[in-house]
N, C-alpha and C. Protein backbone atom coordinates (compact mmCIF):
# COMPACT_ATOMS: atom_id res chain seq x y z
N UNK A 1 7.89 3.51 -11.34
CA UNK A 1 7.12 2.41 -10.83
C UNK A 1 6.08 2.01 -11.86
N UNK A 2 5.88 0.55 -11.88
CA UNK A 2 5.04 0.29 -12.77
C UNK A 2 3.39 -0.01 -12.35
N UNK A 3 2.51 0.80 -12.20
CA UNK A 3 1.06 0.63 -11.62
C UNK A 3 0.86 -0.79 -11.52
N UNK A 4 0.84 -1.47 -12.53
CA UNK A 4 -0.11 -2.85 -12.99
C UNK A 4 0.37 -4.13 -11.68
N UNK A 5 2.07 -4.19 -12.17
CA UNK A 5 3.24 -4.49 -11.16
C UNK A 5 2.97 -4.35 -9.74
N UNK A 6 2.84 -3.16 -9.44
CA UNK A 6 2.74 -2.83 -7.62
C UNK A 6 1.67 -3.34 -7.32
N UNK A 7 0.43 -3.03 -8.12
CA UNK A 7 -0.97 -3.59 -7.98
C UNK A 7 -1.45 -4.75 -7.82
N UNK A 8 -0.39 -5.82 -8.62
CA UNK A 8 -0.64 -7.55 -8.13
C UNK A 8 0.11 -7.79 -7.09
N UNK A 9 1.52 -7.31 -7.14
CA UNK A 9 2.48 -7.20 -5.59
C UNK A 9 1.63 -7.12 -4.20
N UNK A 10 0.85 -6.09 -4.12
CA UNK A 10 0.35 -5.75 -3.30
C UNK A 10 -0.95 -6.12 -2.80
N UNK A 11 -1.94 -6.59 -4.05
CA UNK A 11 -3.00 -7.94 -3.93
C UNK A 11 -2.27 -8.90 -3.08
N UNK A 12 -1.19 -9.48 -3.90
CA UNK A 12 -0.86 -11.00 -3.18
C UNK A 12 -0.65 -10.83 -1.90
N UNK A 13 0.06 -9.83 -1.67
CA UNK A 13 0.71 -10.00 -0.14
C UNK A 13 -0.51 -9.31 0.39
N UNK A 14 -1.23 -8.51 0.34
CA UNK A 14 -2.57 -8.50 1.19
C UNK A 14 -3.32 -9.77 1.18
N UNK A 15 -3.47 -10.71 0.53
CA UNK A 15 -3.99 -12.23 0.34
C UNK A 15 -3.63 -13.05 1.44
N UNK A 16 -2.07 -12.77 0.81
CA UNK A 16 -1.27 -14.12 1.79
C UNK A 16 -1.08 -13.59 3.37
N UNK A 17 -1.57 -12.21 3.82
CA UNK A 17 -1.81 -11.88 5.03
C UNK A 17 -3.33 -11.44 5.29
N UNK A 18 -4.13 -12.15 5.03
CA UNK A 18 -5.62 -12.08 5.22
C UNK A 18 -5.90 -10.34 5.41
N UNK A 19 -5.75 -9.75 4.58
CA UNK A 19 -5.65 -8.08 5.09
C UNK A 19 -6.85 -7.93 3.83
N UNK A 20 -7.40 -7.41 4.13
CA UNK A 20 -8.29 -6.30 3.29
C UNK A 20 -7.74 -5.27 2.82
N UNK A 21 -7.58 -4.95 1.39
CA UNK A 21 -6.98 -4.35 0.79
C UNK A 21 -7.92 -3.54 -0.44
N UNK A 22 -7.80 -2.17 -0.26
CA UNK A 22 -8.59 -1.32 -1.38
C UNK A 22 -7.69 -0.23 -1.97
N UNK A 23 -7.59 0.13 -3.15
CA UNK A 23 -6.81 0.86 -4.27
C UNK A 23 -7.20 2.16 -4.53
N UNK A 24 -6.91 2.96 -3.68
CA UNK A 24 -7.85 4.08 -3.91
C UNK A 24 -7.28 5.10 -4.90
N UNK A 25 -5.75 4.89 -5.43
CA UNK A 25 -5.54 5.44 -6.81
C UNK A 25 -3.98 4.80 -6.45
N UNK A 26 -3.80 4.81 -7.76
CA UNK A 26 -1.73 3.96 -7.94
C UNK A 26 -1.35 5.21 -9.24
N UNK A 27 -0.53 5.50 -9.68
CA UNK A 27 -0.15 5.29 -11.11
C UNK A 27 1.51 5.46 -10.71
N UNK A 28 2.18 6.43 -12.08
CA UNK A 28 3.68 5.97 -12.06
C UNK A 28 4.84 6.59 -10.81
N UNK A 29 3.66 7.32 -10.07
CA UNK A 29 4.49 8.14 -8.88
C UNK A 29 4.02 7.69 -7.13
N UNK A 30 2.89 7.20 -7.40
CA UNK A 30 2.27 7.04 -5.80
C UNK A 30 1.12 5.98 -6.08
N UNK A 31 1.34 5.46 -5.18
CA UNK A 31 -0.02 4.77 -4.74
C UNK A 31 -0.52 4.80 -3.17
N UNK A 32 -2.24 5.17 -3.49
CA UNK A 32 -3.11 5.13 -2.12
C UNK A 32 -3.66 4.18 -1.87
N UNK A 33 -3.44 3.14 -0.35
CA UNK A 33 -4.15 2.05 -0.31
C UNK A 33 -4.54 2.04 1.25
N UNK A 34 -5.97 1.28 1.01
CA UNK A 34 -6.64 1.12 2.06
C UNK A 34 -6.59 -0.07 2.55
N UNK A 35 -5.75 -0.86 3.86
CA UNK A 35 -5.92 -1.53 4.39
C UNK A 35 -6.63 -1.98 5.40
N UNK A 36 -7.17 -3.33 5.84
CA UNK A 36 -7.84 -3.45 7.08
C UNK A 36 -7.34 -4.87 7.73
N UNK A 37 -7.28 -5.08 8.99
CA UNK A 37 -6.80 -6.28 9.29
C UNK A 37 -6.25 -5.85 10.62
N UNK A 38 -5.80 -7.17 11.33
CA UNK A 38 -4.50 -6.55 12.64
C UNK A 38 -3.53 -6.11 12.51
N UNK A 39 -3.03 -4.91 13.03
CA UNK A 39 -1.92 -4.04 12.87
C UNK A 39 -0.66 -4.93 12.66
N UNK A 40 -0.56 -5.84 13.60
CA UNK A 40 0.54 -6.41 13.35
C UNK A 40 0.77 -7.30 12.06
N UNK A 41 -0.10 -7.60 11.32
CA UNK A 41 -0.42 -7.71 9.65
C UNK A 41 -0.37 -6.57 9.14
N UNK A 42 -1.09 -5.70 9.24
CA UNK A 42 -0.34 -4.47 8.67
C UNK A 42 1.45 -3.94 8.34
N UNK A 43 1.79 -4.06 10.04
CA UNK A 43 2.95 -3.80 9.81
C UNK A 43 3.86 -4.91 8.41
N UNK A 44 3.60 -6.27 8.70
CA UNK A 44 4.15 -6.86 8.25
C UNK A 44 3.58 -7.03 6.41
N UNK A 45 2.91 -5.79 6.18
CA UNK A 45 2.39 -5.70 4.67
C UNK A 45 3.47 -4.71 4.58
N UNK A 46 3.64 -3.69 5.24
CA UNK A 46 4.45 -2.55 4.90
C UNK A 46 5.97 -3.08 4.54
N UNK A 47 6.30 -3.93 5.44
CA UNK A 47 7.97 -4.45 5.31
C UNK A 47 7.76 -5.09 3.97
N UNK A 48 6.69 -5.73 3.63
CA UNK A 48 7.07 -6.56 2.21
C UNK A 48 6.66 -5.54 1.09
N UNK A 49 6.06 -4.55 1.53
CA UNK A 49 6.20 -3.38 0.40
C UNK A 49 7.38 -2.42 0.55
N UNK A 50 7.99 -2.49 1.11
CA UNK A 50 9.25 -1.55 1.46
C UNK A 50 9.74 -2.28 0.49
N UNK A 51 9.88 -3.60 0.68
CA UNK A 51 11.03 -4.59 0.14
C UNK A 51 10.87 -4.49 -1.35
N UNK A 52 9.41 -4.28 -1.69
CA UNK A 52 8.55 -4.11 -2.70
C UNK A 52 9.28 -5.42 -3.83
N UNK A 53 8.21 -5.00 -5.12
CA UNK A 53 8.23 -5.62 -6.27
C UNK A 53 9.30 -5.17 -7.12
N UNK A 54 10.12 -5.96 -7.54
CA UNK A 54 11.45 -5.71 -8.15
C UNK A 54 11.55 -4.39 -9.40
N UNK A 55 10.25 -4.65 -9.55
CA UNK A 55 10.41 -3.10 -10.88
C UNK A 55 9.58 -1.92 -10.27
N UNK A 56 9.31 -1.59 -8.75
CA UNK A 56 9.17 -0.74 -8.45
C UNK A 56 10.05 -0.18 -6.99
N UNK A 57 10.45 0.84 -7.19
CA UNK A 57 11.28 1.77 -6.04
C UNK A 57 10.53 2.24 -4.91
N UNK A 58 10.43 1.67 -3.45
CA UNK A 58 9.56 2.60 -2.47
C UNK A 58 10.14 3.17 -1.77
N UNK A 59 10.28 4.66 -1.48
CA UNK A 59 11.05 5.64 -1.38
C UNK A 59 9.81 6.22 -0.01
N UNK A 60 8.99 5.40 0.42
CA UNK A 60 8.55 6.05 1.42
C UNK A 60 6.74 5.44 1.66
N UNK A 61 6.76 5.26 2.91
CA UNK A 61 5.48 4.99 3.26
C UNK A 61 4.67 5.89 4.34
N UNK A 62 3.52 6.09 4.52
CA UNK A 62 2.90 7.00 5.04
C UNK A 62 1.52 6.32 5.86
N UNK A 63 1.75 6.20 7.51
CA UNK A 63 0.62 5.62 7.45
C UNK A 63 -0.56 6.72 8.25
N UNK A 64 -1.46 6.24 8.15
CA UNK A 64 -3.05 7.18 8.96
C UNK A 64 -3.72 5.84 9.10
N UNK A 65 -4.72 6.44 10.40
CA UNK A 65 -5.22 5.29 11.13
C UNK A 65 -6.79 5.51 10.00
N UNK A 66 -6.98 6.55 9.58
CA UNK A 66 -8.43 6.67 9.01
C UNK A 66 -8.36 7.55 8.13
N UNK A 67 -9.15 8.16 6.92
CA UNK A 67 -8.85 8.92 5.79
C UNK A 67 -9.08 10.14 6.22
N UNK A 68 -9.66 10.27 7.61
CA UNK A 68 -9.87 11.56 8.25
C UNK A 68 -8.71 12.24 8.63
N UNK A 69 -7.87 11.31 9.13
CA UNK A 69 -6.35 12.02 9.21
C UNK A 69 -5.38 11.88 7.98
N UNK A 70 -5.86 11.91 7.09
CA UNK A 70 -5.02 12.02 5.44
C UNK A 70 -5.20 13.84 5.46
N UNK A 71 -3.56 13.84 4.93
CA UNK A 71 -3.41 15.37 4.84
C UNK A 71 -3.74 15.73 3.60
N UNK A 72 -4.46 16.73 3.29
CA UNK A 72 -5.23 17.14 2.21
C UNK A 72 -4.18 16.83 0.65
N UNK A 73 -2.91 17.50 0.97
CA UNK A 73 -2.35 16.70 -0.34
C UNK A 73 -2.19 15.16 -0.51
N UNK A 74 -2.61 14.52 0.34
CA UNK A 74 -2.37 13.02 0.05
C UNK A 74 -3.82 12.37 -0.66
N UNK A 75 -4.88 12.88 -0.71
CA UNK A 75 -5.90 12.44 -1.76
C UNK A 75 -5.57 12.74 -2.68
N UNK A 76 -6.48 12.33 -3.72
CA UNK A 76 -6.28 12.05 -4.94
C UNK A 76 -6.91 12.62 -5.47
């Protein structure tokens, strides 16, 4: 996966779905992101990242309602 790539992918379509969107680390294996908005925008961020950006592979999404329920290996 290419960081830079997923990183504007994932700007735009947080844009074009009024979502609040924060980067809390990307590089060539994972990226952590903080969304905010109505779930049902949410959901519909996840399907266009599934679908993702043509030069990156998403092999899996993970969601938590708050960073309090992030399982200790999922920080960064």
């Amino acid at each position: 996966m290419e960081p830079q790539g997923f990183i504007a992918f994932a700007e735009h379509r947080a844009a074009r779905l009024s979502l609040g969107l924060k980067i809390a680390a990307c590089d060539h294996e994972r990226c952590r992101l903080t969304l905010s908005g109505p779930e049902a925008l949410i959901d519909a961020f996840e399907m266009a990242v599934s679908l993702g950006p043509y030069d990156s592979i998403v092999l899996d999404v993970s969601r938590f309602q708050s960073n309090e329920d992030l399982p200790e290996k999922a920080l960064p």
